[in-house]
Protein backbone atom coordinates (compact mmCIF):
# COMPACT_ATOMS: atom_id res chain seq x y z
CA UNK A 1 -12.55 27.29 -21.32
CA UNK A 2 -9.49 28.37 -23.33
CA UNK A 3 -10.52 25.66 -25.62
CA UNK A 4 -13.86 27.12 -26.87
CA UNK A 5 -13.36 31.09 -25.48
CA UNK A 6 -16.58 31.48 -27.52
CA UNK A 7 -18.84 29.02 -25.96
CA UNK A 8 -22.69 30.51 -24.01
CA UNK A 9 -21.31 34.27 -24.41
CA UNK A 10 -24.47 34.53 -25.98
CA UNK A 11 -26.14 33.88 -22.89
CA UNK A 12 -26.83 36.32 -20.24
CA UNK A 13 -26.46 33.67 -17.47
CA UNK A 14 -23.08 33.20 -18.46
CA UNK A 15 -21.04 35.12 -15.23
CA UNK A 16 -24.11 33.19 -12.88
CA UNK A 17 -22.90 30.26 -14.29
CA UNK A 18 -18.82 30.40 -13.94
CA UNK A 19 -19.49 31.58 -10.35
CA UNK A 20 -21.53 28.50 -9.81
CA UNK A 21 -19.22 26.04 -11.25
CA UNK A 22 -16.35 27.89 -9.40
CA UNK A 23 -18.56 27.09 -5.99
CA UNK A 24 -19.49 23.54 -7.27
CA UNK A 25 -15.64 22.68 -7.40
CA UNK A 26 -14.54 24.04 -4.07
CA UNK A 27 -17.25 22.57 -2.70
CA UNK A 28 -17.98 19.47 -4.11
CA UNK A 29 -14.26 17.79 -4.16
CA UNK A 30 -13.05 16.92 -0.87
CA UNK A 31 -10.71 14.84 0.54
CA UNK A 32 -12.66 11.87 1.81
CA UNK A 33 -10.59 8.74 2.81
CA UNK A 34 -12.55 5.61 3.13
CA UNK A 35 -11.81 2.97 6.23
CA UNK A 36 -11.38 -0.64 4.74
CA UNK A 37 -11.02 -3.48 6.83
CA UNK A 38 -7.54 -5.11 7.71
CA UNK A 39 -9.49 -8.88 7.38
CA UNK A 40 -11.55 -8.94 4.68
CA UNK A 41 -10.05 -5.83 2.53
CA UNK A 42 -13.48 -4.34 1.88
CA UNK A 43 -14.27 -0.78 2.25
CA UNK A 44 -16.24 0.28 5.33
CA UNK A 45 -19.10 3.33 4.54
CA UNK A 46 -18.88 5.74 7.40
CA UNK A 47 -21.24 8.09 7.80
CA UNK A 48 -20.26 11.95 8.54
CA UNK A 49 -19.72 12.57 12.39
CA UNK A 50 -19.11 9.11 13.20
CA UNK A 51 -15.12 7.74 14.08
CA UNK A 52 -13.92 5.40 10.89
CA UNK A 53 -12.27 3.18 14.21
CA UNK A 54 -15.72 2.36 15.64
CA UNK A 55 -16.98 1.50 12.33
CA UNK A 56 -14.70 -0.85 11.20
CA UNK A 57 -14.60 -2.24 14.38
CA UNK A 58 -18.54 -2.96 14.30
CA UNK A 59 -17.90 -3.86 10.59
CA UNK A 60 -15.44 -6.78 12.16
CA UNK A 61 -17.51 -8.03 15.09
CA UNK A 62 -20.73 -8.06 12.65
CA UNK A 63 -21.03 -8.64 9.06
CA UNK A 64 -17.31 -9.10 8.30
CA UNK A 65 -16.70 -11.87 5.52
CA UNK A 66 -13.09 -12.69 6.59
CA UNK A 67 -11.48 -16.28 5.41
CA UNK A 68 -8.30 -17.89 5.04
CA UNK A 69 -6.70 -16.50 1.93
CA UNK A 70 -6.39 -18.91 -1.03
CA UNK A 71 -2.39 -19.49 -1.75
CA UNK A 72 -1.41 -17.71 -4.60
CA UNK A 73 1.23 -20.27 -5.05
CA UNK A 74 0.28 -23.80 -3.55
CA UNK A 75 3.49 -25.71 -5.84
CA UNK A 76 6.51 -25.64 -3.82
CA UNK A 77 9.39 -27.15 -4.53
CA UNK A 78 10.01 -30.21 -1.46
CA UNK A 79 13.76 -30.67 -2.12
CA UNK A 80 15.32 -29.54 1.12
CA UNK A 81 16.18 -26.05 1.01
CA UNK A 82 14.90 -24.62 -1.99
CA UNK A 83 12.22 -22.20 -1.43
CA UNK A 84 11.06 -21.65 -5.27
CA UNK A 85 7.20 -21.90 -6.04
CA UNK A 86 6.17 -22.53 -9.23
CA UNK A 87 2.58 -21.35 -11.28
CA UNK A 88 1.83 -25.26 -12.38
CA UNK A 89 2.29 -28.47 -10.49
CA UNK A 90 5.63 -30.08 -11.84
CA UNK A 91 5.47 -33.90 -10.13
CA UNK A 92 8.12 -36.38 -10.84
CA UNK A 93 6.85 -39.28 -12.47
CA UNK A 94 8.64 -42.13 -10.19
CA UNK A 95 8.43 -40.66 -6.51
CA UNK A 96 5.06 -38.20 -7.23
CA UNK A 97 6.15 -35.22 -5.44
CA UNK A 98 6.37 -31.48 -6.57
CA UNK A 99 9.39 -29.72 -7.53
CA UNK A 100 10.70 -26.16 -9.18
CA UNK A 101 11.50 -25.84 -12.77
CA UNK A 102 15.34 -26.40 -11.33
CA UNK A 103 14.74 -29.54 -9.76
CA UNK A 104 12.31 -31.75 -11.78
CA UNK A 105 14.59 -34.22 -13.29
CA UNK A 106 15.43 -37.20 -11.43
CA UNK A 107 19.23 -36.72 -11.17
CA UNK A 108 18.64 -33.33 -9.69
CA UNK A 109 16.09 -34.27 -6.87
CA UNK A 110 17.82 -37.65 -6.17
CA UNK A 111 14.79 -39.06 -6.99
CA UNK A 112 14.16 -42.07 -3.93
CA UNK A 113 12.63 -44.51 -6.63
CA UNK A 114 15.42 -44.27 -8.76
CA UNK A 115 18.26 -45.05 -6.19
CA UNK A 116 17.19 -48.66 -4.94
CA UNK A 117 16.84 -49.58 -8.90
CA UNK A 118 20.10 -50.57 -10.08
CA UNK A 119 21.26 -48.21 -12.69
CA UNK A 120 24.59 -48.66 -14.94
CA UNK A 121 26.07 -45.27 -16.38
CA UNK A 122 26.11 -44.12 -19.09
CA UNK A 123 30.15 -45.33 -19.63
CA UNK A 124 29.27 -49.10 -18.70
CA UNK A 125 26.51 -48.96 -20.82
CA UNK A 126 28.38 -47.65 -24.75
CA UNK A 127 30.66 -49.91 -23.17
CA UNK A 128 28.46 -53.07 -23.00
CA UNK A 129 27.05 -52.06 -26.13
CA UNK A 130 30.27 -51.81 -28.17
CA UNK A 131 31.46 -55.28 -26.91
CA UNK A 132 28.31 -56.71 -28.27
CA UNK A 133 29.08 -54.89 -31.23
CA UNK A 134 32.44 -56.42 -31.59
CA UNK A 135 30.73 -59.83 -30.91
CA UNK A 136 28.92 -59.97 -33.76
CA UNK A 137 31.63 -59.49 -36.26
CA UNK A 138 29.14 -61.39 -39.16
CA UNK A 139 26.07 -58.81 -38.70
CA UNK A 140 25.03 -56.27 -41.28
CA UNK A 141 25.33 -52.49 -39.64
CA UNK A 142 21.50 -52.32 -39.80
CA UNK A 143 21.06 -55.04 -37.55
CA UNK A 144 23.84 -53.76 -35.64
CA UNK A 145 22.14 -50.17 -35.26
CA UNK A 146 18.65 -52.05 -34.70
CA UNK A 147 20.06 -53.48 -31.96
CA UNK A 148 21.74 -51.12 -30.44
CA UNK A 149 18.72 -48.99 -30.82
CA UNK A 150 16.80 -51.43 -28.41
CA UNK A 151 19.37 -51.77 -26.01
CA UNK A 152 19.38 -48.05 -25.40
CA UNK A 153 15.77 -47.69 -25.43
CA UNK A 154 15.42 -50.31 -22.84
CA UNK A 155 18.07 -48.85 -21.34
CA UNK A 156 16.00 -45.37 -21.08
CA UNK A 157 12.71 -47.16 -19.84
CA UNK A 158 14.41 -49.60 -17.27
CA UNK A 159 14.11 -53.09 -18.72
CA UNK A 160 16.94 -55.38 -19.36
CA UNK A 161 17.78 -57.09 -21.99
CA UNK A 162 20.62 -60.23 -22.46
């Protein structure tokens, strides 16, 4: 009222009507708590006079909705040990399982697909490639980078090449 001191002195119900708004606020706003059930998490009316327990205990052997709870999360990492989850399904392409955001390269799962191919490192391969470099003494560096181009990229998707 401080706002608009002004406002319905005009009237002559105006002390009527501050005494009745006075009893409507006392009156009106109480401190009701409302029951809600432990399975389902739905609030359980309970009418005055009657125990919230027994209601939400009829609520539960009645008309209670309760299921299993979807997973938030349902993409957990499977290397051994870790216990991340992530929002998206992150699956390896050569062994198919799920992993975290840490773990979804090969070399940091130990990917089983990738050990029984056999793999050269990185070392052996530059140097395979620079002896076949050497090699070919008579070929133009474009040919030379052309091929070595092919090398690596069979190299990356697992073919060989003599």
């Amino acid at each position: 009222m401080a706002e608009l001191p002004n406002l319905g002195r005009h009237c002559g119900r105006f002390p009527l009507l501050q005494q009745m708004n006075n009893f409507f606020l006392m009156s009106d706003f109480q401190n009701v708590q409302v029951p809600t059930c432990p399975l389902c998490d739905k609030p359980v009316p309970t009418p005055k006079g009657v125990s919230p327990d027994i209601q939400v205990d009829q609520h539960i052997q009645n008309n209670c909705a309760q299921g299993p709870k979807k997973k938030i999360f349902a993409n957990r990492c499977t290397v051994k040990g870790c216990k991340k989850k992530e929002l998206v399904p992150i699956t390896c392409p050569s062994c198919h399982q799920n992993f975290c955001l840490g773990h979804r390269h090969e070399k940091d799962h130990n990917c089983s697909q990738t050990k029984g191919s056999p793999q050269i490192s990185e070392d052996e391969a530059l140097a395979r490639a620079l002896a076949a470099s050497m090699d070919d003494v008579n070929i133009s560096p474009e040919e030379r980078d052309r091929r070595l181009a092919e090398q690596l990229q069979a190299q990356e998707y697992g073919l060989v090449f003599t």
